[in-house]
N, C-alpha and C. Protein backbone atom coordinates (compact mmCIF):
# COMPACT_ATOMS: atom_id res chain seq x y z
N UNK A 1 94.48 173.49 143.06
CA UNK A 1 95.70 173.21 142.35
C UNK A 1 96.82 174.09 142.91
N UNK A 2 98.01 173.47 142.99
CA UNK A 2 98.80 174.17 143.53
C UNK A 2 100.28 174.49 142.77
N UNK A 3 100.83 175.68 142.81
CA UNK A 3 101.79 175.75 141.66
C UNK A 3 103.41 175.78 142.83
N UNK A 4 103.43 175.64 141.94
CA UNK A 4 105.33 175.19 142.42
C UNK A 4 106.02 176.59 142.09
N UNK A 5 106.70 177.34 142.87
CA UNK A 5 107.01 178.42 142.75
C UNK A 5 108.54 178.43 142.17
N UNK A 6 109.07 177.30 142.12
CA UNK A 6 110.51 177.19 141.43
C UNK A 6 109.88 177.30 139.63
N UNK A 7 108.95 176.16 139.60
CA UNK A 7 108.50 176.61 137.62
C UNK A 7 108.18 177.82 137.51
N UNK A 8 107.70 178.51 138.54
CA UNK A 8 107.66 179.76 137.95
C UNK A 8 109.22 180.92 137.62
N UNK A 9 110.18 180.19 138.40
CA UNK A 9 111.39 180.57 138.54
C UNK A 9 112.02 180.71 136.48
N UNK A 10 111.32 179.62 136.21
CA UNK A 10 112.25 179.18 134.43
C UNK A 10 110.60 179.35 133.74
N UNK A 11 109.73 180.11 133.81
CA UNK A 11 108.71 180.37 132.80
C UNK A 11 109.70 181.51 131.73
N UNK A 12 109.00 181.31 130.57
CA UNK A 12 109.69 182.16 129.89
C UNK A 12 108.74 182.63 128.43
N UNK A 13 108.13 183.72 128.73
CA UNK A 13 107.35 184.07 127.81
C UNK A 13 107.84 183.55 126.30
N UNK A 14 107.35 183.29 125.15
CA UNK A 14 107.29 182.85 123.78
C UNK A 14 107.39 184.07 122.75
N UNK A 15 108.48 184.56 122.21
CA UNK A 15 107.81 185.54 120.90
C UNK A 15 107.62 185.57 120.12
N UNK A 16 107.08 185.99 119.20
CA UNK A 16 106.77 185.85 118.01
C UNK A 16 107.72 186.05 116.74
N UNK A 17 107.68 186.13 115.76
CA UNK A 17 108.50 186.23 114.82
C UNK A 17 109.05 187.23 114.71
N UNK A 18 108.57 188.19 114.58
CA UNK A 18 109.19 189.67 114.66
C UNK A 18 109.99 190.12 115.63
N UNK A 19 109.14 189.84 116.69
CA UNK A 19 110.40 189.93 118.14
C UNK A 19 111.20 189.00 118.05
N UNK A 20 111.59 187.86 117.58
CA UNK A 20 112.71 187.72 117.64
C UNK A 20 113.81 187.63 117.02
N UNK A 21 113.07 188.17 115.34
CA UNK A 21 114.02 188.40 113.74
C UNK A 21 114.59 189.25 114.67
N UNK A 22 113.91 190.54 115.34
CA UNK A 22 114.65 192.02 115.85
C UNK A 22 115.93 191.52 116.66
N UNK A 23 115.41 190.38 117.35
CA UNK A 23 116.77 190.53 118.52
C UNK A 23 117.94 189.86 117.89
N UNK A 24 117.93 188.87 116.70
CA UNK A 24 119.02 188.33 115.70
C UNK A 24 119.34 189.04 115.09
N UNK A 25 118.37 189.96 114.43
CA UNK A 25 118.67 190.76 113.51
C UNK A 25 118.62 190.42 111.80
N UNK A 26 117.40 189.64 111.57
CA UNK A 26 117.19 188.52 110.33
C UNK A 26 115.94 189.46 110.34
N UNK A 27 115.53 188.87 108.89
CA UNK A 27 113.97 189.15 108.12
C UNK A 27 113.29 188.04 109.18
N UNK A 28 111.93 188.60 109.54
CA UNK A 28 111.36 187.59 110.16
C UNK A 28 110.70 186.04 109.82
N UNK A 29 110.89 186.30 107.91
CA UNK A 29 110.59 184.92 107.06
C UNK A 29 112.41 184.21 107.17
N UNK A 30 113.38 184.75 107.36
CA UNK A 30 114.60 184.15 106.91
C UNK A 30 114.43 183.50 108.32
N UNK A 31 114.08 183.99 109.88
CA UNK A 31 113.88 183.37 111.06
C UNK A 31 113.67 182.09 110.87
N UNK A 32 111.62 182.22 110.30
CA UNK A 32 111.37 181.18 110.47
C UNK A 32 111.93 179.76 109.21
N UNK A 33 112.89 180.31 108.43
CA UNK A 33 113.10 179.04 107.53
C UNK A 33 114.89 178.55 108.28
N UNK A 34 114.91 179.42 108.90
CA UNK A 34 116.37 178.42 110.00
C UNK A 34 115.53 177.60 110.84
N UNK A 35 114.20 178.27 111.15
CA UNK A 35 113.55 176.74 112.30
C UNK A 35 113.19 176.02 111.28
N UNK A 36 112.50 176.11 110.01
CA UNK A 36 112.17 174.79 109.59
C UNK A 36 113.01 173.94 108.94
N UNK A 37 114.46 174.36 108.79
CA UNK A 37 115.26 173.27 108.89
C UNK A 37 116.54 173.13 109.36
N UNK A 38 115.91 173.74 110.97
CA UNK A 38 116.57 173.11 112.32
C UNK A 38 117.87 173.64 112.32
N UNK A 39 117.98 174.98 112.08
CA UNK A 39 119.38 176.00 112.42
C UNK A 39 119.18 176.51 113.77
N UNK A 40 117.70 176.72 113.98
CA UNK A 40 117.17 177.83 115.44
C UNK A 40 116.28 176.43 116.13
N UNK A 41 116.12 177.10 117.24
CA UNK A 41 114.67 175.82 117.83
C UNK A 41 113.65 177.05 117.24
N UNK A 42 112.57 176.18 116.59
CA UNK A 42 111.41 177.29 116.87
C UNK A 42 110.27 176.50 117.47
N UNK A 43 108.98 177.17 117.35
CA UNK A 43 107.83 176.47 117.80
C UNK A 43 106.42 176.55 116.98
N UNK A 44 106.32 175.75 116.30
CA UNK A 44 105.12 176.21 115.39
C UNK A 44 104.05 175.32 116.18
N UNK A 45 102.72 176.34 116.15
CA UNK A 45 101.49 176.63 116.75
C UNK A 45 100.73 177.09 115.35
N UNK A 46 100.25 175.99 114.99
CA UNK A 46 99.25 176.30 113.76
C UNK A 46 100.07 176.53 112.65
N UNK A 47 99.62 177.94 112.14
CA UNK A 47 100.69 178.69 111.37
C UNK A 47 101.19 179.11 111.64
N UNK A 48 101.30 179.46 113.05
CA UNK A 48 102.16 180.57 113.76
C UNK A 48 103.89 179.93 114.17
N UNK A 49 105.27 180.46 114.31
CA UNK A 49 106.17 180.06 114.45
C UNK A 49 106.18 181.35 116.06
N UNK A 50 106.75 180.43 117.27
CA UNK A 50 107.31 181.12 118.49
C UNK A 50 108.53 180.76 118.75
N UNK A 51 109.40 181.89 119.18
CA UNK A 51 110.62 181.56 119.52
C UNK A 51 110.78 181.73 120.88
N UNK A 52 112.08 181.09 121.73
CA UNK A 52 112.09 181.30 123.01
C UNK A 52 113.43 182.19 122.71
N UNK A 53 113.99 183.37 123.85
CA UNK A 53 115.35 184.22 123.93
C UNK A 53 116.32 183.42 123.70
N UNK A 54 116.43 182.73 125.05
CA UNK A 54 117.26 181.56 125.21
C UNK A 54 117.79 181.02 124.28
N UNK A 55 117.00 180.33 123.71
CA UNK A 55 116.97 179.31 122.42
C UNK A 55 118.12 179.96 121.09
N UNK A 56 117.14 181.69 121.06
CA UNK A 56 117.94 182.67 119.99
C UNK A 56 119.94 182.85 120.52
N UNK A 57 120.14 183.20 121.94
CA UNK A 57 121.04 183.39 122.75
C UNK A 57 122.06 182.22 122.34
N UNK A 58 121.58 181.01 122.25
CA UNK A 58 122.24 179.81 122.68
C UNK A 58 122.60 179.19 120.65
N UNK A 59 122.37 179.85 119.88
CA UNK A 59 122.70 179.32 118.27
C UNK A 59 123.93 180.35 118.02
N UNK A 60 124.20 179.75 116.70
CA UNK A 60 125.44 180.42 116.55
C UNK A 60 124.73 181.71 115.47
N UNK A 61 125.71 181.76 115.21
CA UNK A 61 125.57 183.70 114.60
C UNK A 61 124.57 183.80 113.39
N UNK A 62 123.16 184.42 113.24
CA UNK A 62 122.42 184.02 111.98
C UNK A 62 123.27 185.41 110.84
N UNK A 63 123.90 185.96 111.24
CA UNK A 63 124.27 187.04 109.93
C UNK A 63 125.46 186.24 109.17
N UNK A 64 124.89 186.82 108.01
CA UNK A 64 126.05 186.18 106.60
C UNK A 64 127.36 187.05 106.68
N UNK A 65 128.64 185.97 106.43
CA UNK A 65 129.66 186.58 107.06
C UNK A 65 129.82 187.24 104.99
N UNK A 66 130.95 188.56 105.28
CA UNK A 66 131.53 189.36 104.25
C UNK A 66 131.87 188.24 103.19
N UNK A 67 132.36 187.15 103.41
CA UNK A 67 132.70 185.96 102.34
C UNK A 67 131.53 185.29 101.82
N UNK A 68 130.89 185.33 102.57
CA UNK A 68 129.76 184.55 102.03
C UNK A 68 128.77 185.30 101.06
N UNK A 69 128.86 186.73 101.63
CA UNK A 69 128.50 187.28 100.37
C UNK A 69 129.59 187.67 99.44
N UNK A 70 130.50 187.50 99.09
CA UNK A 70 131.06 187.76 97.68
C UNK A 70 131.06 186.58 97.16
N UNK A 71 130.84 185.48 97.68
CA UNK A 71 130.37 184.18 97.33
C UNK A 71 129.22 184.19 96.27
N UNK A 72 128.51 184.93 97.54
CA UNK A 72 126.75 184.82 96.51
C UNK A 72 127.35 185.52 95.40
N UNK A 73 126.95 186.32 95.41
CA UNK A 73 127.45 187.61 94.51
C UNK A 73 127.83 187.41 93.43
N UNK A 74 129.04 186.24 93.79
CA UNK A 74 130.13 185.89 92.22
C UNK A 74 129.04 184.62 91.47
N UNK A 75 128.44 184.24 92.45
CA UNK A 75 127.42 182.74 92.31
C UNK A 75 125.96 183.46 91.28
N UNK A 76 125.75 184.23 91.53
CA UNK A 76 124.56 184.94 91.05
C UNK A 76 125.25 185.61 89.76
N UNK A 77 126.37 186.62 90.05
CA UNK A 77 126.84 186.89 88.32
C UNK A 77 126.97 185.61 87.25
N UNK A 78 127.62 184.42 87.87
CA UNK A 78 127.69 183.30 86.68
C UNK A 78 126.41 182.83 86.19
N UNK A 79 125.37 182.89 87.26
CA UNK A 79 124.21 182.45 86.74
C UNK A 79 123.79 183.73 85.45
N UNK A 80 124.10 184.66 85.63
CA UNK A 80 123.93 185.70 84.48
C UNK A 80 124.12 185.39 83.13
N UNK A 81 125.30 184.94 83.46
CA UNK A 81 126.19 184.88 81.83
C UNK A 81 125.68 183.78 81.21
C-alpha cells in the first residue's frame, strides 16, 4: 500500500474535549452541547465527542458577551419573583 505524501501534508490529529474547551476557553460539557446543536463541528465516536483546531479556529466567538450576561442575570432575577 502506498501513501500519498501530500494527505499526509492536511492530517490533523483529533482532540478531545478538554483540549479543546482549553483552547476556546468553554466548560468542556458547554463544548460539546454547541456540537450537538451545530454551533462547532464536532465528532462523536461512541460517547466520545472529537474536535478538530481548525474547525475550533474557523467558528465565531464561544464566550458570552458582557450583555448577554446582564441579560441572563435580569432573566434569572424575574424568574425569582
Amino acid at each position: 500500500m502506498s501513501v500519498n505524501p501530500s494527505s499526509m501534508d492536511t492530517f490533523e490529529p483529533l482532540l478531545d474535549s478538554e483540549q479543546a474547551a482549553a483552547l476556546v476557553k468553554v466548560h468542556p460539557k458547554t463544548l460539546q452541547r454547541y456540537a450537538r446543536t451545530g454551533l462547532v463541528r464536532g465528532y462523536r465516536i461512541g460517547k466520545l465527542w472529537r474536535f478538530r483546531a481548525s474547525d475550533l479556529d474557523r467558528c465565531p466567538p464561544l464566550t458570552v458577551s458582557s450583555d448577554q450576561l446582564s441579560v441572563a442575570s435580569h432573566h434569572c432575577d424575574m424568574e425569582r419573583k
